[in-house]
PDB file of N, CA and C in Angstrom:
ATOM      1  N   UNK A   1      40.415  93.404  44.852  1.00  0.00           N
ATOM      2  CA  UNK A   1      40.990  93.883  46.097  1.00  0.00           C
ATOM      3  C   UNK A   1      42.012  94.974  45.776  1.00  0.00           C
ATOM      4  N   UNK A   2      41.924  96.286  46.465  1.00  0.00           N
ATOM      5  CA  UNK A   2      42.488  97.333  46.130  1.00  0.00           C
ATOM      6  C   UNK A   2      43.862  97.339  47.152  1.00  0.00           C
ATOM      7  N   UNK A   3      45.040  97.372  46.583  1.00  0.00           N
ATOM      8  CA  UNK A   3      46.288  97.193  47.314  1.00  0.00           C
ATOM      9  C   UNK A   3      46.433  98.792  47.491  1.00  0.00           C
ATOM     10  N   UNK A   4      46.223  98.930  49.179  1.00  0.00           N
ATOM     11  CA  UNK A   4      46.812 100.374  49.794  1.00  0.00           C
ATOM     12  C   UNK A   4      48.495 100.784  50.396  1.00  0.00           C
ATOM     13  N   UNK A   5      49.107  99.634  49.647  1.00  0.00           N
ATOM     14  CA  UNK A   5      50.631  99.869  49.772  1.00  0.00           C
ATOM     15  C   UNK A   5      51.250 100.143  48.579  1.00  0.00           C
ATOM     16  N   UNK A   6      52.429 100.590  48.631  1.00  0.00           N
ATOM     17  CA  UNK A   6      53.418 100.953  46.976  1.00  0.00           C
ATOM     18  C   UNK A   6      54.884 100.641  47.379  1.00  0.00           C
ATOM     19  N   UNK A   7      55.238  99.394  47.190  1.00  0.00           N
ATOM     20  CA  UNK A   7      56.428  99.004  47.670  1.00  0.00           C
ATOM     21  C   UNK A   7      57.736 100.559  47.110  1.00  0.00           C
ATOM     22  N   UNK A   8      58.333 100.350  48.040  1.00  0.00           N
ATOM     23  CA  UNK A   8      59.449 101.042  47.565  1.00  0.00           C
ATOM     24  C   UNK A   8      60.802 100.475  47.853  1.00  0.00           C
ATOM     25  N   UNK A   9      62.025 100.584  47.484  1.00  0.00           N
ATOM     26  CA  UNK A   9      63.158 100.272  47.443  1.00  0.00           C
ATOM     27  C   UNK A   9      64.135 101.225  47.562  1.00  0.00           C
ATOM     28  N   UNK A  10      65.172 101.112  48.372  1.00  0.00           N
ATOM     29  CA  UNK A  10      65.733 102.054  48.135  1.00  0.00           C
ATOM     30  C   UNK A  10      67.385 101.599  48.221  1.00  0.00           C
ATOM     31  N   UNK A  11      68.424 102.344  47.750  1.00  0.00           N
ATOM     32  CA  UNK A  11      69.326 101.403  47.557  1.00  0.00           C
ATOM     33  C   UNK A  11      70.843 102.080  48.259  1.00  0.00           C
ATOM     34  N   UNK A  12      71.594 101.425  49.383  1.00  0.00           N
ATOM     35  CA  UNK A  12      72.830 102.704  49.439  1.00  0.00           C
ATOM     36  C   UNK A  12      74.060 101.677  49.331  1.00  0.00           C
ATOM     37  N   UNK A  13      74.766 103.059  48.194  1.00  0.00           N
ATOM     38  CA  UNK A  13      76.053 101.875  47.970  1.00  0.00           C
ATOM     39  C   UNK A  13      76.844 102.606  48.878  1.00  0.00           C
ATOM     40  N   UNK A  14      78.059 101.747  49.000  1.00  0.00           N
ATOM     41  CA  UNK A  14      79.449 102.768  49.469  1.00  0.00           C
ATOM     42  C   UNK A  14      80.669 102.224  48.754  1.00  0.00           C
ATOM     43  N   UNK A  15      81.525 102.975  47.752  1.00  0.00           N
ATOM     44  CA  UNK A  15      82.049 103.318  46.479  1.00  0.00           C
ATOM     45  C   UNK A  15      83.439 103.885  47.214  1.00  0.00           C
ATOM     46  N   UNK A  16      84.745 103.599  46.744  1.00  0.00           N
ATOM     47  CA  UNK A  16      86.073 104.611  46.304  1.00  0.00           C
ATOM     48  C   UNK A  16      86.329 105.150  45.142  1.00  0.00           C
ATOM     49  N   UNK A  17      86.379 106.444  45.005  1.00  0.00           N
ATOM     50  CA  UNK A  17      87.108 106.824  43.661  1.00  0.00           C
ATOM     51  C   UNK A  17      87.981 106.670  43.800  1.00  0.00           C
ATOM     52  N   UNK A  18      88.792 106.218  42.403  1.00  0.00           N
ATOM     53  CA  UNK A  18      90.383 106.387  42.790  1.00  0.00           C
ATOM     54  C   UNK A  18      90.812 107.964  41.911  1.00  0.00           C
ATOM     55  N   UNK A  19      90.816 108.837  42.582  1.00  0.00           N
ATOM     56  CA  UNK A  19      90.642 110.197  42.267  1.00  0.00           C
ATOM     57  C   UNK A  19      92.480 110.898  43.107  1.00  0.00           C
ATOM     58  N   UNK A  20      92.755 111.531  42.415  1.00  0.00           N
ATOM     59  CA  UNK A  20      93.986 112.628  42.998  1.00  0.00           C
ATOM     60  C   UNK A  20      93.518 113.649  43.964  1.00  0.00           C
ATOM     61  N   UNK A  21      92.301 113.725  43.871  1.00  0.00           N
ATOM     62  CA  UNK A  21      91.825 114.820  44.963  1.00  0.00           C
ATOM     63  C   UNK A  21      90.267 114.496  45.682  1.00  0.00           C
ATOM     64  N   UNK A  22      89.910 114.709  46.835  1.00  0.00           N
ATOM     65  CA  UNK A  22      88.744 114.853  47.222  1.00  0.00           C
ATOM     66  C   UNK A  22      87.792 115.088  46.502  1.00  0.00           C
ATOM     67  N   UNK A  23      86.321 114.955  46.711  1.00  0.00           N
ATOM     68  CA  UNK A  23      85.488 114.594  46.026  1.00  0.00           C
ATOM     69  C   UNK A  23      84.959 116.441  45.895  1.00  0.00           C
ATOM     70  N   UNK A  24      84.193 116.870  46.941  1.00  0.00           N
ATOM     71  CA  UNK A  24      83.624 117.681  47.532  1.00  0.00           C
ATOM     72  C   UNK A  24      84.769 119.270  47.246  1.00  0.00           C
ATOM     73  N   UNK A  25      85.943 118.972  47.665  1.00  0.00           N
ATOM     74  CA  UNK A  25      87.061 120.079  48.030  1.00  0.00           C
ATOM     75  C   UNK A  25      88.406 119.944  47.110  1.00  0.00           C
ATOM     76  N   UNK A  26      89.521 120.916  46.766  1.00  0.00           N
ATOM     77  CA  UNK A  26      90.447 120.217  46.027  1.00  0.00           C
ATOM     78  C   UNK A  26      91.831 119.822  46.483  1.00  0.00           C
ATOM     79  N   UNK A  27      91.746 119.235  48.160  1.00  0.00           N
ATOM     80  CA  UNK A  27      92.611 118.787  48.612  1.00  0.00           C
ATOM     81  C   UNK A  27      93.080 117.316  48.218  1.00  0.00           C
ATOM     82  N   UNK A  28      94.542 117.057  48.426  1.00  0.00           N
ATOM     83  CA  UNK A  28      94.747 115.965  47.884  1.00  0.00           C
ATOM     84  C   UNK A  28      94.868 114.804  48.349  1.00  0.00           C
ATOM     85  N   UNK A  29      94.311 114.084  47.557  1.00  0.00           N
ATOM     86  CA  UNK A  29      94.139 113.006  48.325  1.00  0.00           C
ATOM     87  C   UNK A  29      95.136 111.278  47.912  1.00  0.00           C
ATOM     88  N   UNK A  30      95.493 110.276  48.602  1.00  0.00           N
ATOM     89  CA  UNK A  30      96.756 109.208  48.093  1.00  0.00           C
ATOM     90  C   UNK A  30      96.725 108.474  48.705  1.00  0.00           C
ATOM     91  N   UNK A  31      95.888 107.331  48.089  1.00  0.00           N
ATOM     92  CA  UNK A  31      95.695 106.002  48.593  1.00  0.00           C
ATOM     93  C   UNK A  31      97.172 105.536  49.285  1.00  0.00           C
ATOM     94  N   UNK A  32      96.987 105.118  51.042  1.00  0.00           N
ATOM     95  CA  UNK A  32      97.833 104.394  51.543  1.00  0.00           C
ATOM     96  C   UNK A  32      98.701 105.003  52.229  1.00  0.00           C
ATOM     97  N   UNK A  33      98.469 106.230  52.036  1.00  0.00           N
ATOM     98  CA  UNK A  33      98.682 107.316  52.963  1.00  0.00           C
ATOM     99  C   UNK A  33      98.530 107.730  54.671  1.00  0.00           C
ATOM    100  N   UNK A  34      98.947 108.175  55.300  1.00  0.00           N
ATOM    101  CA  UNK A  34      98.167 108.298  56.938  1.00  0.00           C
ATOM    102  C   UNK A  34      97.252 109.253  56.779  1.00  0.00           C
ATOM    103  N   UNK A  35      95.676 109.022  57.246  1.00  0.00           N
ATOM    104  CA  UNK A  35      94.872 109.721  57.113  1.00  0.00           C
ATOM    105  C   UNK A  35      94.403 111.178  57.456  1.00  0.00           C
ATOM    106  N   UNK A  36      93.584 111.943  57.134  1.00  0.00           N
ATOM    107  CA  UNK A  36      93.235 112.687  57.471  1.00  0.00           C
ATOM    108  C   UNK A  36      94.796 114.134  57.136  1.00  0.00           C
ATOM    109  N   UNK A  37      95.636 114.088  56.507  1.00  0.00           N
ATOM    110  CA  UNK A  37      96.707 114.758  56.740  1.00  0.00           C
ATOM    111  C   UNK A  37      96.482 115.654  55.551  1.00  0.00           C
ATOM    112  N   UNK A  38      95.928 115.612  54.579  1.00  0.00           N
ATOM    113  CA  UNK A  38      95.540 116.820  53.747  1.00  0.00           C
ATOM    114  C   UNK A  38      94.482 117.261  53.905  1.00  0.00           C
ATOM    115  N   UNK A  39      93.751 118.430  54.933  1.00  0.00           N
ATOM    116  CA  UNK A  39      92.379 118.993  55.088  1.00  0.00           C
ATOM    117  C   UNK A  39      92.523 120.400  54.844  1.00  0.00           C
ATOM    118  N   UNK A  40      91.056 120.932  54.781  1.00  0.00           N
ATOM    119  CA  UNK A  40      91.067 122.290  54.583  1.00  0.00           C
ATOM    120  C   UNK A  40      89.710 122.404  55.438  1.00  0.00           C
ATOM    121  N   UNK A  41      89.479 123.989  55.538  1.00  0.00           N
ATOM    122  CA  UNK A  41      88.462 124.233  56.221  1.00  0.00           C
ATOM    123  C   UNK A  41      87.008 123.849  55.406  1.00  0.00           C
ATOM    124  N   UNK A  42      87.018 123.470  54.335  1.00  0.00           N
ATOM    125  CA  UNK A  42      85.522 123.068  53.856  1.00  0.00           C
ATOM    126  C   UNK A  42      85.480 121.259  53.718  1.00  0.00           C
ATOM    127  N   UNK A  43      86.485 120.785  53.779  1.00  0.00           N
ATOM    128  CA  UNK A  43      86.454 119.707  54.202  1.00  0.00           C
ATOM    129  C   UNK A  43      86.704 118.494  55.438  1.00  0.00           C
ATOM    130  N   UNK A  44      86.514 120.023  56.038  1.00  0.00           N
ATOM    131  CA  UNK A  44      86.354 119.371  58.234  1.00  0.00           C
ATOM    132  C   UNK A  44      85.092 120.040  58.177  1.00  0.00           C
ATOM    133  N   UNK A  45      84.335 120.943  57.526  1.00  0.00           N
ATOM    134  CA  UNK A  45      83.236 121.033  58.308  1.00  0.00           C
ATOM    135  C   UNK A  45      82.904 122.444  58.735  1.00  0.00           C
ATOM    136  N   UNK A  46      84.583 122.976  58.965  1.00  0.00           N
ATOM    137  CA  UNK A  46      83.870 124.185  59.566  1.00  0.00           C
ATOM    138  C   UNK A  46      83.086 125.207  59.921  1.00  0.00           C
ATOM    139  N   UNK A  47      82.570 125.351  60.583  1.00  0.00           N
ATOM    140  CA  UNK A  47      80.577 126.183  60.313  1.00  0.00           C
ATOM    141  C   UNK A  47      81.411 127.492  59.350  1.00  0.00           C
ATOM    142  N   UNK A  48      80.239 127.725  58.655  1.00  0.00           N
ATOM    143  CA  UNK A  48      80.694 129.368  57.868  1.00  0.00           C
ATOM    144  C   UNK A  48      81.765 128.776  56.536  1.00  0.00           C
ATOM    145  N   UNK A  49      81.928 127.622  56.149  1.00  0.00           N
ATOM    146  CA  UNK A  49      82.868 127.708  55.293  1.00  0.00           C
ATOM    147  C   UNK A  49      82.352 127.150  54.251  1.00  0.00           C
ATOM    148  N   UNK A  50      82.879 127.012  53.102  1.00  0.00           N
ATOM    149  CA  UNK A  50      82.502 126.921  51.805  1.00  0.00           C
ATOM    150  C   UNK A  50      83.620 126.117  50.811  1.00  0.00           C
ATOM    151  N   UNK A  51      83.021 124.889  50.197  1.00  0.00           N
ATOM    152  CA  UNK A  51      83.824 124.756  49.354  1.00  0.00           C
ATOM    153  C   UNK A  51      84.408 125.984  48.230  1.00  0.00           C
ATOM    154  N   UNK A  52      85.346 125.792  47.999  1.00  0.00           N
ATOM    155  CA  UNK A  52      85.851 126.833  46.703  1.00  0.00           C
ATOM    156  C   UNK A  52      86.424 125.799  45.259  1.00  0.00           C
TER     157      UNK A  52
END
C-alpha cells in the first residue's frame, strides 16, 4: 500500500534575548523598563525605512 501523505512538522518557539539592544535595529533595549520608549523609524515599521 502506497502512502500518498508526507507528514510534516513544523515547530514555533517564542524566545527573549537578554540582549542591550534590539534584535532587528540598534535601539536600546532594558528589561523592566516602560515599554515601547526607545524606537526608531525601522523599528515601528515605517513604510520606506530601513534598518541601518
Amino acid at each position: 500500500m502506497k502512502n500518498e501523505y508526507e507528514p510534516v512538522i513544523g515547530l514555533e518557539t517564542h524566545v527573549e534575548l537578554y540582549t542591550n539592544t534590539k534584535m532587528f535595529c540598534g535601539c536600546r533595549l532594558s528589561f523592566g523598563e516602560e515599554k515601547n520608549i526607545y524606537t526608531c523609524p525601522g523599528c515601528l515599521g515605517h513604510p520606506g525605512s530601513l534598518p541601518v
